[in-house]
C-alpha atoms as a PDB file:
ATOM      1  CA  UNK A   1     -14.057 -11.240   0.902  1.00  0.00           C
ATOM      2  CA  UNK A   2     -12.452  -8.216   1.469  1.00  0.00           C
ATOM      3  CA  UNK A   3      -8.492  -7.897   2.555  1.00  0.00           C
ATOM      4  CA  UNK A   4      -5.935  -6.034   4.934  1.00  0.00           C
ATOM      5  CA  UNK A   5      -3.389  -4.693   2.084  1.00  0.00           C
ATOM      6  CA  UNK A   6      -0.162  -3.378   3.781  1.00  0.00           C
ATOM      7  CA  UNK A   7       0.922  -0.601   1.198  1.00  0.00           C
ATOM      8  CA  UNK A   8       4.328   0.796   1.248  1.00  0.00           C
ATOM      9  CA  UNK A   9       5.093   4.097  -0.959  1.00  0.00           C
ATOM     10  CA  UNK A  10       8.450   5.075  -1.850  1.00  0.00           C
ATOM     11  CA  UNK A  11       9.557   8.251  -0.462  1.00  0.00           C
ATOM     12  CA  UNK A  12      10.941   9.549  -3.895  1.00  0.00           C
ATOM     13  CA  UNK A  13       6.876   9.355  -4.970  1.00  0.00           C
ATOM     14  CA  UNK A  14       6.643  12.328  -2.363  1.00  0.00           C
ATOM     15  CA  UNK A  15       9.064  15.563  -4.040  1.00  0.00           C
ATOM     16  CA  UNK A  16      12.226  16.572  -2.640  1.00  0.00           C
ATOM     17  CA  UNK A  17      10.100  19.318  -1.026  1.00  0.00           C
ATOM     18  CA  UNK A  18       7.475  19.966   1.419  1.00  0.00           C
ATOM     19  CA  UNK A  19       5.811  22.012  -0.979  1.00  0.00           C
ATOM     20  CA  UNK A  20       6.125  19.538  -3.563  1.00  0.00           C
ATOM     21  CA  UNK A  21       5.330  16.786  -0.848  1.00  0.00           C
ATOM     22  CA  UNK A  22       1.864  18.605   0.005  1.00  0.00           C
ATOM     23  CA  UNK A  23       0.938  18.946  -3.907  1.00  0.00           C
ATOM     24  CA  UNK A  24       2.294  14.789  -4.672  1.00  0.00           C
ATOM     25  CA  UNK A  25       0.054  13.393  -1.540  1.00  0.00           C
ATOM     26  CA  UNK A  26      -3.189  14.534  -3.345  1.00  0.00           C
ATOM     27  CA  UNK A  27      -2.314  12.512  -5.833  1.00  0.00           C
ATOM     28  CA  UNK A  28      -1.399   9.571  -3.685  1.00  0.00           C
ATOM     29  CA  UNK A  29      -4.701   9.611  -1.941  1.00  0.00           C
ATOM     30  CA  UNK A  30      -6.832   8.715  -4.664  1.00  0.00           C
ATOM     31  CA  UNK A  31      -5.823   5.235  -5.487  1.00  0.00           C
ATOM     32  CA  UNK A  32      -5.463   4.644  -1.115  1.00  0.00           C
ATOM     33  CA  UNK A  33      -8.599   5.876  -0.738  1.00  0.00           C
ATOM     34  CA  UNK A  34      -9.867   3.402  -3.780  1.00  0.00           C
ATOM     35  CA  UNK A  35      -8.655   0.468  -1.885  1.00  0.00           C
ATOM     36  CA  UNK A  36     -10.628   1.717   1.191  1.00  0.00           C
ATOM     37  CA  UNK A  37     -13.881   2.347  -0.886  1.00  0.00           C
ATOM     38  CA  UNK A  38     -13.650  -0.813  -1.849  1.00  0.00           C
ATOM     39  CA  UNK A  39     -13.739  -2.110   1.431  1.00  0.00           C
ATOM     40  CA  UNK A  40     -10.170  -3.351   2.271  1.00  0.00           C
ATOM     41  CA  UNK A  41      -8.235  -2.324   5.388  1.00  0.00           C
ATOM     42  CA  UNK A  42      -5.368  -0.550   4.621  1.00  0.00           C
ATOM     43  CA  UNK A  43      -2.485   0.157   6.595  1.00  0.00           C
ATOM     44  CA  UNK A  44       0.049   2.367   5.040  1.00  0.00           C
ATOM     45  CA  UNK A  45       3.945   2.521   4.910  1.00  0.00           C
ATOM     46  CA  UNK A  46       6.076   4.823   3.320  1.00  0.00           C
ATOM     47  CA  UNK A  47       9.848   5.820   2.713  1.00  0.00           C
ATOM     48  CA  UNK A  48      11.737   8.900   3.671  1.00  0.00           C
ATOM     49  CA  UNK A  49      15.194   8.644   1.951  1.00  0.00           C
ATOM     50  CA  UNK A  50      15.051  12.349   0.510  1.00  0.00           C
ATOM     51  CA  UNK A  51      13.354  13.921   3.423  1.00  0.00           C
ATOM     52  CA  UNK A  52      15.128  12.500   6.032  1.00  0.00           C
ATOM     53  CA  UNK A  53      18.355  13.320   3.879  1.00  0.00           C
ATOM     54  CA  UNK A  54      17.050  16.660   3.743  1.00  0.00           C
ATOM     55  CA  UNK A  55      16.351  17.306   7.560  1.00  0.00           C
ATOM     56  CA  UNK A  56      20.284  15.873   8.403  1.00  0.00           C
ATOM     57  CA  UNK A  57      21.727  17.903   5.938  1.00  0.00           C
ATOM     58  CA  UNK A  58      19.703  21.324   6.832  1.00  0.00           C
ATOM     59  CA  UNK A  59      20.006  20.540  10.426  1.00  0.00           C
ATOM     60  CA  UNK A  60      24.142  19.902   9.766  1.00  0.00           C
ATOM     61  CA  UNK A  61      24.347  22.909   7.621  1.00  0.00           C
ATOM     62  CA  UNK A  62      23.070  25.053  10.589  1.00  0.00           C
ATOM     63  CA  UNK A  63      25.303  23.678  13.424  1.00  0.00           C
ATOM     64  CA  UNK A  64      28.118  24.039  11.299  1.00  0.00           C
ATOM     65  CA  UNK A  65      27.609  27.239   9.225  1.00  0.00           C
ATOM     66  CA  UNK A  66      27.145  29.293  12.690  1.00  0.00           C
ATOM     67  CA  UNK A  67      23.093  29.269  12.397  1.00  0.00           C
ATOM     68  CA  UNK A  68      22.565  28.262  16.255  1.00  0.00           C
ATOM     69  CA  UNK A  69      21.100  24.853  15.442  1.00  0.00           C
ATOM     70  CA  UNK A  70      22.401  21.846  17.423  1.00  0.00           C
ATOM     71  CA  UNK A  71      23.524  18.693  15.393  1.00  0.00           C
ATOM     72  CA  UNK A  72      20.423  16.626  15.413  1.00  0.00           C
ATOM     73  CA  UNK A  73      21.015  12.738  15.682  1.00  0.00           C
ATOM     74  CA  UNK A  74      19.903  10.745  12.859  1.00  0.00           C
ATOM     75  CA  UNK A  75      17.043   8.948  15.055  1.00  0.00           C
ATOM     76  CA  UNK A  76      15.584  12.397  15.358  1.00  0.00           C
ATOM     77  CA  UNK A  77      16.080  12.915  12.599  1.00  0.00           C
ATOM     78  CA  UNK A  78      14.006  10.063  11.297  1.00  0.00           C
ATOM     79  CA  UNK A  79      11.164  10.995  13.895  1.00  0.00           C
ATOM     80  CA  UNK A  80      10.941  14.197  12.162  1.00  0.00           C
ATOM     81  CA  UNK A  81      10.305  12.844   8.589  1.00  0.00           C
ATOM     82  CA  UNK A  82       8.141  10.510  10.209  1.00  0.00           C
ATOM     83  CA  UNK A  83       6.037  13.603  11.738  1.00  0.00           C
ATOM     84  CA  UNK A  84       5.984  15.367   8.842  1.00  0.00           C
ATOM     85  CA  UNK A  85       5.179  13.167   6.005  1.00  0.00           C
ATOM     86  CA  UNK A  86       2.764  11.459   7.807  1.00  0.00           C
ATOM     87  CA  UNK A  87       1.113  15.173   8.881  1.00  0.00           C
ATOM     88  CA  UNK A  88       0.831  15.743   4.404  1.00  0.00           C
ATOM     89  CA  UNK A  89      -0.249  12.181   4.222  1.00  0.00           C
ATOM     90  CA  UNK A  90      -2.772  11.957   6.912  1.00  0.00           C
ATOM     91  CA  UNK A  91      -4.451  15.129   5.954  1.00  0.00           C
ATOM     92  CA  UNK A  92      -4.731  14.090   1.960  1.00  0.00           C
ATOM     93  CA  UNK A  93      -6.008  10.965   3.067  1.00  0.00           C
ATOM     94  CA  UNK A  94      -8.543  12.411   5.279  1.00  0.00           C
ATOM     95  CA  UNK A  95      -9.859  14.947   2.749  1.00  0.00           C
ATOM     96  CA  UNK A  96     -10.086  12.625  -0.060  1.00  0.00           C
ATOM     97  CA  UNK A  97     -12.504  10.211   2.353  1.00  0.00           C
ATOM     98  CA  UNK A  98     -14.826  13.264   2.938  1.00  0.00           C
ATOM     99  CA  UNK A  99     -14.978  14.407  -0.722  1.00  0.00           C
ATOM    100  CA  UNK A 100     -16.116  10.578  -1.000  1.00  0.00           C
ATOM    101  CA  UNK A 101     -18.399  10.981   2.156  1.00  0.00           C
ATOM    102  CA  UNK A 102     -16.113   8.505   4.246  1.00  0.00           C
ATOM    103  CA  UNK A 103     -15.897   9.019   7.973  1.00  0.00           C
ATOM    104  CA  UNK A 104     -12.929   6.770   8.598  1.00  0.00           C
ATOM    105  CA  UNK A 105     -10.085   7.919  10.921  1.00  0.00           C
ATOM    106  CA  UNK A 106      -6.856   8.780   9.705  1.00  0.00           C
ATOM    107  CA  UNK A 107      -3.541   8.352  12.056  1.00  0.00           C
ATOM    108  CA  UNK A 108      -0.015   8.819  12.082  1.00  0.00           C
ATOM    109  CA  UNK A 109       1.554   6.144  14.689  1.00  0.00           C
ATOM    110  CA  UNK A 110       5.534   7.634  14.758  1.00  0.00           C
ATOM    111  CA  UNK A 111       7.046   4.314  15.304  1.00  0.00           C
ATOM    112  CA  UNK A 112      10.524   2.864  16.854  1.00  0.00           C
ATOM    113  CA  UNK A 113      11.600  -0.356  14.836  1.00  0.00           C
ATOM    114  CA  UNK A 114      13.850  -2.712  16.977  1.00  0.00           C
ATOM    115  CA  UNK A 115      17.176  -3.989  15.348  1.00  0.00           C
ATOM    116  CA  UNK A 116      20.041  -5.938  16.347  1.00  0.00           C
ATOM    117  CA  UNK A 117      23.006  -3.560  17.986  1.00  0.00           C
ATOM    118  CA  UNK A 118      25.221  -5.915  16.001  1.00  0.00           C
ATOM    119  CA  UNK A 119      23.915  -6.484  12.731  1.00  0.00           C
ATOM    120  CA  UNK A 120      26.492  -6.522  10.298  1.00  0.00           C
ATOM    121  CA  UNK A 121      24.885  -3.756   8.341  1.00  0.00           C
ATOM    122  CA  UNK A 122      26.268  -1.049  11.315  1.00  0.00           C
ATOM    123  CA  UNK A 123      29.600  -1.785   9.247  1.00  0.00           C
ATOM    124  CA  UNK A 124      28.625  -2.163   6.015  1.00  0.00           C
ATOM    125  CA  UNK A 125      26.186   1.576   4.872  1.00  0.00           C
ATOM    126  CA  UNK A 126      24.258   0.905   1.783  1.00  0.00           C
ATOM    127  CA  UNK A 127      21.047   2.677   2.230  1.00  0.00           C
ATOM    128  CA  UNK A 128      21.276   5.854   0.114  1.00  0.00           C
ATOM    129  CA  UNK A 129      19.648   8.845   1.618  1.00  0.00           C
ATOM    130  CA  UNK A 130      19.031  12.489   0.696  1.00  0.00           C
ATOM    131  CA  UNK A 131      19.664  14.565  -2.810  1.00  0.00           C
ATOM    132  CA  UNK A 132      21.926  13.003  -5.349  1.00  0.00           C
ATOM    133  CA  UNK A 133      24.974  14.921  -6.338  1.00  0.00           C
ATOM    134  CA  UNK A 134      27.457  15.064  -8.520  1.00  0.00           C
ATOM    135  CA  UNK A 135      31.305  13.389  -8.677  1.00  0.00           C
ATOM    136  CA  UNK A 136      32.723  16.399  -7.563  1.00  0.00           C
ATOM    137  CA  UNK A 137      29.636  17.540  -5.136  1.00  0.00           C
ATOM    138  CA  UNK A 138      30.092  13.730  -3.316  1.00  0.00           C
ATOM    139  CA  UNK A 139      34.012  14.279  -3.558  1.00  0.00           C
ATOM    140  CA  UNK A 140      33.716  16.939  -1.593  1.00  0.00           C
ATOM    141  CA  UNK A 141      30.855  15.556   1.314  1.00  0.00           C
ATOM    142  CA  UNK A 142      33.628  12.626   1.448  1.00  0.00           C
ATOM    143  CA  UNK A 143      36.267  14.820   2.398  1.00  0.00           C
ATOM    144  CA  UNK A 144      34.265  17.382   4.641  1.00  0.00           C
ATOM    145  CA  UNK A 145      31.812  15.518   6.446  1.00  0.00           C
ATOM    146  CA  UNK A 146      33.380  12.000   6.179  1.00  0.00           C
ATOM    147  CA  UNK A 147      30.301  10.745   4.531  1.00  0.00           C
ATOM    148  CA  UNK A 148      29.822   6.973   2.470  1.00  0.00           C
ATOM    149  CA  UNK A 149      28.957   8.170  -0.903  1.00  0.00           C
ATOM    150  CA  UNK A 150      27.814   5.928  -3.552  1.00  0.00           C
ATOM    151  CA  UNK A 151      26.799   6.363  -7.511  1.00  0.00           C
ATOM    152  CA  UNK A 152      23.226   5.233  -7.349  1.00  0.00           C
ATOM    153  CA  UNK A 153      21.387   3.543 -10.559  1.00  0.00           C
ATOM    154  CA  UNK A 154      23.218   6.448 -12.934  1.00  0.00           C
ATOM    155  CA  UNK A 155      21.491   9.042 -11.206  1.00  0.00           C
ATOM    156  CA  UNK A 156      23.683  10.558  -9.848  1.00  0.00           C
ATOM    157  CA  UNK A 157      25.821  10.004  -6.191  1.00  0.00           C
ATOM    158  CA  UNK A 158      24.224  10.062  -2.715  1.00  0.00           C
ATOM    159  CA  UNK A 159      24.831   9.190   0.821  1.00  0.00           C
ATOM    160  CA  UNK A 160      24.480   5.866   1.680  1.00  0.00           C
ATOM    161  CA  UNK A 161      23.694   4.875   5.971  1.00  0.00           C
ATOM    162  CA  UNK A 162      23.333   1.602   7.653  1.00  0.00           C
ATOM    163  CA  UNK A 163      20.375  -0.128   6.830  1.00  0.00           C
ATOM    164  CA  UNK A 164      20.055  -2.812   9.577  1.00  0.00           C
ATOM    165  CA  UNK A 165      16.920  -5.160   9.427  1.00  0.00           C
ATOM    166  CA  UNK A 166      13.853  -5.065  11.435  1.00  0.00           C
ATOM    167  CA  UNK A 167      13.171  -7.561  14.065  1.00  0.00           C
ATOM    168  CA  UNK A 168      10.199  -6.332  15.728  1.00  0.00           C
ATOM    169  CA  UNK A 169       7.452  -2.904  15.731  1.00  0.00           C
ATOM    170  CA  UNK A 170       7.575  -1.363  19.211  1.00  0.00           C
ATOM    171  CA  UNK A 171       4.007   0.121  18.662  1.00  0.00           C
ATOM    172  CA  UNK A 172       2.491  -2.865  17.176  1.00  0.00           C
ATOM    173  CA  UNK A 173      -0.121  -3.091  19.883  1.00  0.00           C
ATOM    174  CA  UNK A 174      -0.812   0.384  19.282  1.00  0.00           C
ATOM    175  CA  UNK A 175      -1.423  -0.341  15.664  1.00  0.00           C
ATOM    176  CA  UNK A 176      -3.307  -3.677  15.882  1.00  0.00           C
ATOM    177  CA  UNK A 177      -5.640  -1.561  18.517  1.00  0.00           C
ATOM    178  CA  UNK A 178      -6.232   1.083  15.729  1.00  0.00           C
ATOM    179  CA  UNK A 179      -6.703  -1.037  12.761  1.00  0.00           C
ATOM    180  CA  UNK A 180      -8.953  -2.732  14.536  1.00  0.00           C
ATOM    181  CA  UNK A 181     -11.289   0.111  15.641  1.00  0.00           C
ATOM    182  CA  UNK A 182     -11.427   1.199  11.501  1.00  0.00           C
ATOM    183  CA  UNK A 183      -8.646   4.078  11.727  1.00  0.00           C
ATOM    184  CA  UNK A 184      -6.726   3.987   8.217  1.00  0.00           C
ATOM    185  CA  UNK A 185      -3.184   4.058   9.997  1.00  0.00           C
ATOM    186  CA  UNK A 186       0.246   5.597   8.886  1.00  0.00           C
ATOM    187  CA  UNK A 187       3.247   3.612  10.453  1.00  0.00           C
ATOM    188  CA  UNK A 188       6.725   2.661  10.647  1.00  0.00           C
ATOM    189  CA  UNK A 189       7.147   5.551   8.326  1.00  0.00           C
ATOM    190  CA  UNK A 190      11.294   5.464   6.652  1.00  0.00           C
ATOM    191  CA  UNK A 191      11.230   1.826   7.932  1.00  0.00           C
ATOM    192  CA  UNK A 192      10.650   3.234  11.529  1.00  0.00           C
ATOM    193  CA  UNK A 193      12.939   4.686  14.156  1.00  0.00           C
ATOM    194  CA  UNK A 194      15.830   1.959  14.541  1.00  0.00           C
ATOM    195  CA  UNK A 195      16.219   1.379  18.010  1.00  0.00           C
ATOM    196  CA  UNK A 196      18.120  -1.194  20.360  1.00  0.00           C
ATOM    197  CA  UNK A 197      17.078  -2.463  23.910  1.00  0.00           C
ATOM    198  CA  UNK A 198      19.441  -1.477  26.615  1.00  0.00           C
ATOM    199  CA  UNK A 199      17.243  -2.775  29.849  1.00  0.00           C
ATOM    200  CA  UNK A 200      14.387  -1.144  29.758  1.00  0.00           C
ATOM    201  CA  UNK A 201      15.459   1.503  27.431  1.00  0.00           C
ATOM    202  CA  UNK A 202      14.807   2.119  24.009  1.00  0.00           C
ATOM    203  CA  UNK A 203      18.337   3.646  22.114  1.00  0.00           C
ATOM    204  CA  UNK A 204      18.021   5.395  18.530  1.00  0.00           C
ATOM    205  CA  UNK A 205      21.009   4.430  16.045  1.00  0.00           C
ATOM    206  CA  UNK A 206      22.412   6.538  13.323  1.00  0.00           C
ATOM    207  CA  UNK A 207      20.678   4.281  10.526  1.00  0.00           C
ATOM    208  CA  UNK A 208      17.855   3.760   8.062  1.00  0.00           C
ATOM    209  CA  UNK A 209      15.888   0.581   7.776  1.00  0.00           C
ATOM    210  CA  UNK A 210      14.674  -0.425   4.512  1.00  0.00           C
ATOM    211  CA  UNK A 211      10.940   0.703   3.837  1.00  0.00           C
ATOM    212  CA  UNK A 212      10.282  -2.174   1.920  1.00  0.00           C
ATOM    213  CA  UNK A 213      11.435  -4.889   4.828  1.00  0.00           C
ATOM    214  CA  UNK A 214       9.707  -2.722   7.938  1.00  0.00           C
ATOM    215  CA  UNK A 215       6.579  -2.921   5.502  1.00  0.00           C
ATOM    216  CA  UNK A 216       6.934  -6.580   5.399  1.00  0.00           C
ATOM    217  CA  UNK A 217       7.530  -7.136   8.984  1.00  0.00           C
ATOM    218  CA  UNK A 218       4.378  -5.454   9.497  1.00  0.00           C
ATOM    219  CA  UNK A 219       2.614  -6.959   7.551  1.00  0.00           C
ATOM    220  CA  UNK A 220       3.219  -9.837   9.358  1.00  0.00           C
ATOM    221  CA  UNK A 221       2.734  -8.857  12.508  1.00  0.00           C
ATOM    222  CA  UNK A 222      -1.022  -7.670  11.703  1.00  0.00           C
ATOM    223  CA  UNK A 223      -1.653 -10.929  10.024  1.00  0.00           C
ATOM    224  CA  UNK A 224      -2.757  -8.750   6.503  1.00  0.00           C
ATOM    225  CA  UNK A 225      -3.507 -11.124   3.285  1.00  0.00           C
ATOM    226  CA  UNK A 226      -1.711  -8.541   1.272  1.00  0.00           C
ATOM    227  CA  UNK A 227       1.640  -6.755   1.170  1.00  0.00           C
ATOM    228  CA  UNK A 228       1.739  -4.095  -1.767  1.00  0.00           C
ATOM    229  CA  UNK A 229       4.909  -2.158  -2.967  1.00  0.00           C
ATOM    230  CA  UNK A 230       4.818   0.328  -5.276  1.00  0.00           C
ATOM    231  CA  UNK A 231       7.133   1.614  -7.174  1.00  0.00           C
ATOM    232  CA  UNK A 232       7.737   3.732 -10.800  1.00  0.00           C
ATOM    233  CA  UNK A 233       6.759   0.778 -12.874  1.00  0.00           C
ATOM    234  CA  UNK A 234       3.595  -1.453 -13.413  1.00  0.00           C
ATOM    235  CA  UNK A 235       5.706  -5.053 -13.436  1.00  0.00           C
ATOM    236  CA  UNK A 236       9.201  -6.440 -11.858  1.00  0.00           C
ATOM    237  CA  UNK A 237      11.039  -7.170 -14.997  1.00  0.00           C
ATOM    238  CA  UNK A 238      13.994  -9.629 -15.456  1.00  0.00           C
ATOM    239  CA  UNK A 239      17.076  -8.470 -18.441  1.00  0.00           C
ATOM    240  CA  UNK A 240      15.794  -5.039 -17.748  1.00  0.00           C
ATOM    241  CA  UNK A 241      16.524  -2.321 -20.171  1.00  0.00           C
ATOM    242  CA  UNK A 242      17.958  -5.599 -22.868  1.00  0.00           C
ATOM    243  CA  UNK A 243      16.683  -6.682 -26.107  1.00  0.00           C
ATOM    244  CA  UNK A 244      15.525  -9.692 -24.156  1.00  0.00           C
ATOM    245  CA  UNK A 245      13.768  -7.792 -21.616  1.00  0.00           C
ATOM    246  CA  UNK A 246      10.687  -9.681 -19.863  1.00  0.00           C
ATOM    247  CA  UNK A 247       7.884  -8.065 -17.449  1.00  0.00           C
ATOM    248  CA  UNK A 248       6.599 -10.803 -15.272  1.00  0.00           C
ATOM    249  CA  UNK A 249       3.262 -10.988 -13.881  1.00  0.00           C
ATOM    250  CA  UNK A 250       3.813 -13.726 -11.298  1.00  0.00           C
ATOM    251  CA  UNK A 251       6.793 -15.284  -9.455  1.00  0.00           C
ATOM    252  CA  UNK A 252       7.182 -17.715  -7.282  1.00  0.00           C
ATOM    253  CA  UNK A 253      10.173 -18.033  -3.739  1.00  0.00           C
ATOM    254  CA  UNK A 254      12.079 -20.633  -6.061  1.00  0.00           C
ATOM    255  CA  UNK A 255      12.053 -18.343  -9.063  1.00  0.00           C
ATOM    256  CA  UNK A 256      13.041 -15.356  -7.124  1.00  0.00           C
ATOM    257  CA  UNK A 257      15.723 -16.852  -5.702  1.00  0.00           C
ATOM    258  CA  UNK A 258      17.084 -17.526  -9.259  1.00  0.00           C
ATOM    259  CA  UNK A 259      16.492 -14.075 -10.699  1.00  0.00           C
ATOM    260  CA  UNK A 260      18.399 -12.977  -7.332  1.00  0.00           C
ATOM    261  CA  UNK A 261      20.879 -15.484  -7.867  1.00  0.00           C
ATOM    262  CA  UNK A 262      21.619 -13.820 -11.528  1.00  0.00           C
ATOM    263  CA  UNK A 263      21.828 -10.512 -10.084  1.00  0.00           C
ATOM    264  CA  UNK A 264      18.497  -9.562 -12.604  1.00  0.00           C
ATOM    265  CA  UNK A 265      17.843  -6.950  -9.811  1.00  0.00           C
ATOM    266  CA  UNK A 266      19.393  -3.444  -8.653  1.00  0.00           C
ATOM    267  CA  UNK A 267      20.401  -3.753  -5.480  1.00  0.00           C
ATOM    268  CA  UNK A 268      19.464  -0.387  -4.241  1.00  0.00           C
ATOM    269  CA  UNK A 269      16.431  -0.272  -5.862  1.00  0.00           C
ATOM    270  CA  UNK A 270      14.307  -3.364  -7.118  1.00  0.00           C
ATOM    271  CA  UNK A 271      15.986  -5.975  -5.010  1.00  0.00           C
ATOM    272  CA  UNK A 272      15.062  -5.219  -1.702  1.00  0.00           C
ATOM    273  CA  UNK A 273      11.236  -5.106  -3.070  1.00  0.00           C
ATOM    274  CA  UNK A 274      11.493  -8.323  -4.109  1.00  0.00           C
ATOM    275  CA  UNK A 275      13.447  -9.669  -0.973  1.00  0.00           C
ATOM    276  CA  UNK A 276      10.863  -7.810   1.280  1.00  0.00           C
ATOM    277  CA  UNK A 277       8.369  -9.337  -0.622  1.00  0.00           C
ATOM    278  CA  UNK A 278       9.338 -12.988  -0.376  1.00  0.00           C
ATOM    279  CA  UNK A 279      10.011 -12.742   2.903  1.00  0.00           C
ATOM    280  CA  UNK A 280       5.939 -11.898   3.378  1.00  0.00           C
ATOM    281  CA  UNK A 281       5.176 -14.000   0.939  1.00  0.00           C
ATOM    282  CA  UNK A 282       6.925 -17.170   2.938  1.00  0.00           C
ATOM    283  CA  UNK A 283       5.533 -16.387   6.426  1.00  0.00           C
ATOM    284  CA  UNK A 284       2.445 -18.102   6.025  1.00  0.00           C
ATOM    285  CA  UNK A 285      -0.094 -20.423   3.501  1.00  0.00           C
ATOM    286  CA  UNK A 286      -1.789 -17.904   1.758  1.00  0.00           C
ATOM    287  CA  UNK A 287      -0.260 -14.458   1.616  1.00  0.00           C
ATOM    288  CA  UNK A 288       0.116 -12.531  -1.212  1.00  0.00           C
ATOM    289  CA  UNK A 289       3.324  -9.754  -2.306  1.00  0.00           C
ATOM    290  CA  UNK A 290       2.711  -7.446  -5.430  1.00  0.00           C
ATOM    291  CA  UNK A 291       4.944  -4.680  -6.485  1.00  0.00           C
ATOM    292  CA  UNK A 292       3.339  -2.325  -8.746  1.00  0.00           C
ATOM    293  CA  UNK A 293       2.419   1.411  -9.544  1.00  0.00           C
ATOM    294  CA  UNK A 294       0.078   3.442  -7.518  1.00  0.00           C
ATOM    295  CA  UNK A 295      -2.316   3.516 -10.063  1.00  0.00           C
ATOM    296  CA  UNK A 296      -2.522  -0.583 -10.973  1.00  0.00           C
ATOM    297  CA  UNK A 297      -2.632  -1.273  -6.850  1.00  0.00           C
ATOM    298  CA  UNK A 298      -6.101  -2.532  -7.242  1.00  0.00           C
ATOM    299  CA  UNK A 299      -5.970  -3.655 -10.728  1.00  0.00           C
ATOM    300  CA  UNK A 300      -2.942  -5.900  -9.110  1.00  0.00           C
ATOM    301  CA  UNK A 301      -5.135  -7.463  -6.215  1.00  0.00           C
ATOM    302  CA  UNK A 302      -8.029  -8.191  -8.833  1.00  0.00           C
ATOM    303  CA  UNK A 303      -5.028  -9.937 -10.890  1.00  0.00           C
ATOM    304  CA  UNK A 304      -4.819  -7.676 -13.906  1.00  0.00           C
ATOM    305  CA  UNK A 305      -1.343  -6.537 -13.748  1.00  0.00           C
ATOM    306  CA  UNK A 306       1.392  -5.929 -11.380  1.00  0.00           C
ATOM    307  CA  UNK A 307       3.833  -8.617 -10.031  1.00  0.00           C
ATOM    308  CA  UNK A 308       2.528 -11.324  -7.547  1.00  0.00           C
ATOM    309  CA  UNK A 309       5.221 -13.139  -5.288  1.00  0.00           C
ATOM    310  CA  UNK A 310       3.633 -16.360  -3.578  1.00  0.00           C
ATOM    311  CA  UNK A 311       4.778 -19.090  -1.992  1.00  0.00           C
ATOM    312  CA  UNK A 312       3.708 -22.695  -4.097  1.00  0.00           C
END
């Protein structure tokens, strides 16, 4: 029996360019379009923290540096990323299926993702966004553009945004209907446009949902067996970079909850995966989390490697 696998790829696995972007998703299409060979439905995910960083800051630069351009909103500018990474994505896709003599449809669905107006997130940014920078560099965005700057896993600092969580898909209709007619679908791309309800109005908010979380609540709302994150290593690991290091092939809720519990996970990288993934995981008898490489994503489903989350 074959599955629905909800995949969700990181948007540092897709360059800080869109040259770079449009040479990466090649790449990236292989291993999707193995999962589809092999006969699962997949409905892809991604992130957008360096592109939509990229689009605010250019877009900033512009309005403020005399260039004509009006300040964009950071909803836009979401809806932008969303356009144009699913655009590289959508084509790679699509070309890698005909190489393979595949005829299934590829879309882009740009998607709104509903959030509470007063989730405590709105005063609390964490989500970091856009290029990483220097002491000095983020110094200096502090003081001019009154930006939250954060040092982020010793890489370097970047901005960090609200990261409210998601409580519903506005399109999910629209995606259900396409999934079911055999399209290979690209949604809530960044974690989705975050949007409140004002009557019968849909509002954009300066924010970024988690990838990882939007994936999840997807994933849940389509009812797939499978949620699959990937990331830049083949196993979660607990004591990570210690002599006592350990790369675990299987967790359970209870056991996360420990690791969590002894902070064994980076908060702005590895421990919203694993949150994201329990919360799937818990939703219902039966479904299955793994966070894992590109590469292992099917190894992972046929149990080989990777990190499963289940419920016991």
């Amino acid at each position: 029996m074959k599955d629905k696998i909800v995949v969700a790829l990181g948007g540092n696995a897709l360059g800080k360019t869109p040259e770079e972007q449009l040479e990466l998703v090649k790449n990236t299409a292989k291993p999707i379009v193995d999962l589809i060979q092999h006969g699962h439905e997949v409905i892809l995910a991604h992130g957008n923290g360096p592109q939509v960083g990229m689009i605010n800051l250019a877009m900033e630069n512009s309005a403020t540096n005399g260039g004509g351009t009006p300040e964009m909103p950071f909803p836009e500018c979401g809806a932008m990323s969303q356009g144009y990474i699913g655009y590289h994505l959508q084509n790679a896709i699509r070309e890698e299926l005909l190489n393979r003599e595949m005829s299934n449809p590829v879309a882009t669905v740009v998607t709104q993702v509903l959030v509470d107006k007063d989730d405590e997130a709105f005063t609390n940014p964490t989500k970091p966004i856009g290029s990483f920078y220097t002491k000095e560099e983020a110094d200096k965005l502090i003081e001019e553009k009154g930006f939250d700057m954060v040092e982020d896993s010793g890489r370097g600092y970047r901005r960090v945004v609200p990261s409210p969580r998601p409580i519903d898909v506005i399109e999910k209709e629209t995606v259900k209907a396409l999934v079911e007619a055999n399209n290979v679908v690209i949604t809530v791309g960044g974690g989705g446009i975050p949007v409140i309800k004002e009557g019968n109005s849909l509002v954009g908010v300066p924010a970024v949902i988690d990838k990882d979380f939007a994936s999840a609540k997807i994933a849940e709302i389509l009812d797939a067996d499978y949620l699959i994150i990937l990331t830049a290593v083949e196993k979660v690991a607990i004591n990570f970079g210690k002599e006592n290091e350990e790369w675990l092939s299987e967790m359970s809720i209870e056991e996360a909850n420990k690791y969590i519990g002894e902070k064994q996970f980076a908060p702005g990288s590895m421990l919203p995966k694993v949150k994201a993934c329990m919360e799937f995981a818990s939703s219902k008898k039966g479904r299955k989390a793994l966070i894992t490489s590109l590469d292992k994503a099917e190894a992972g489903i046929e149990g080989k490697t990777g990190t499963i989350i289940i419920k016991k």
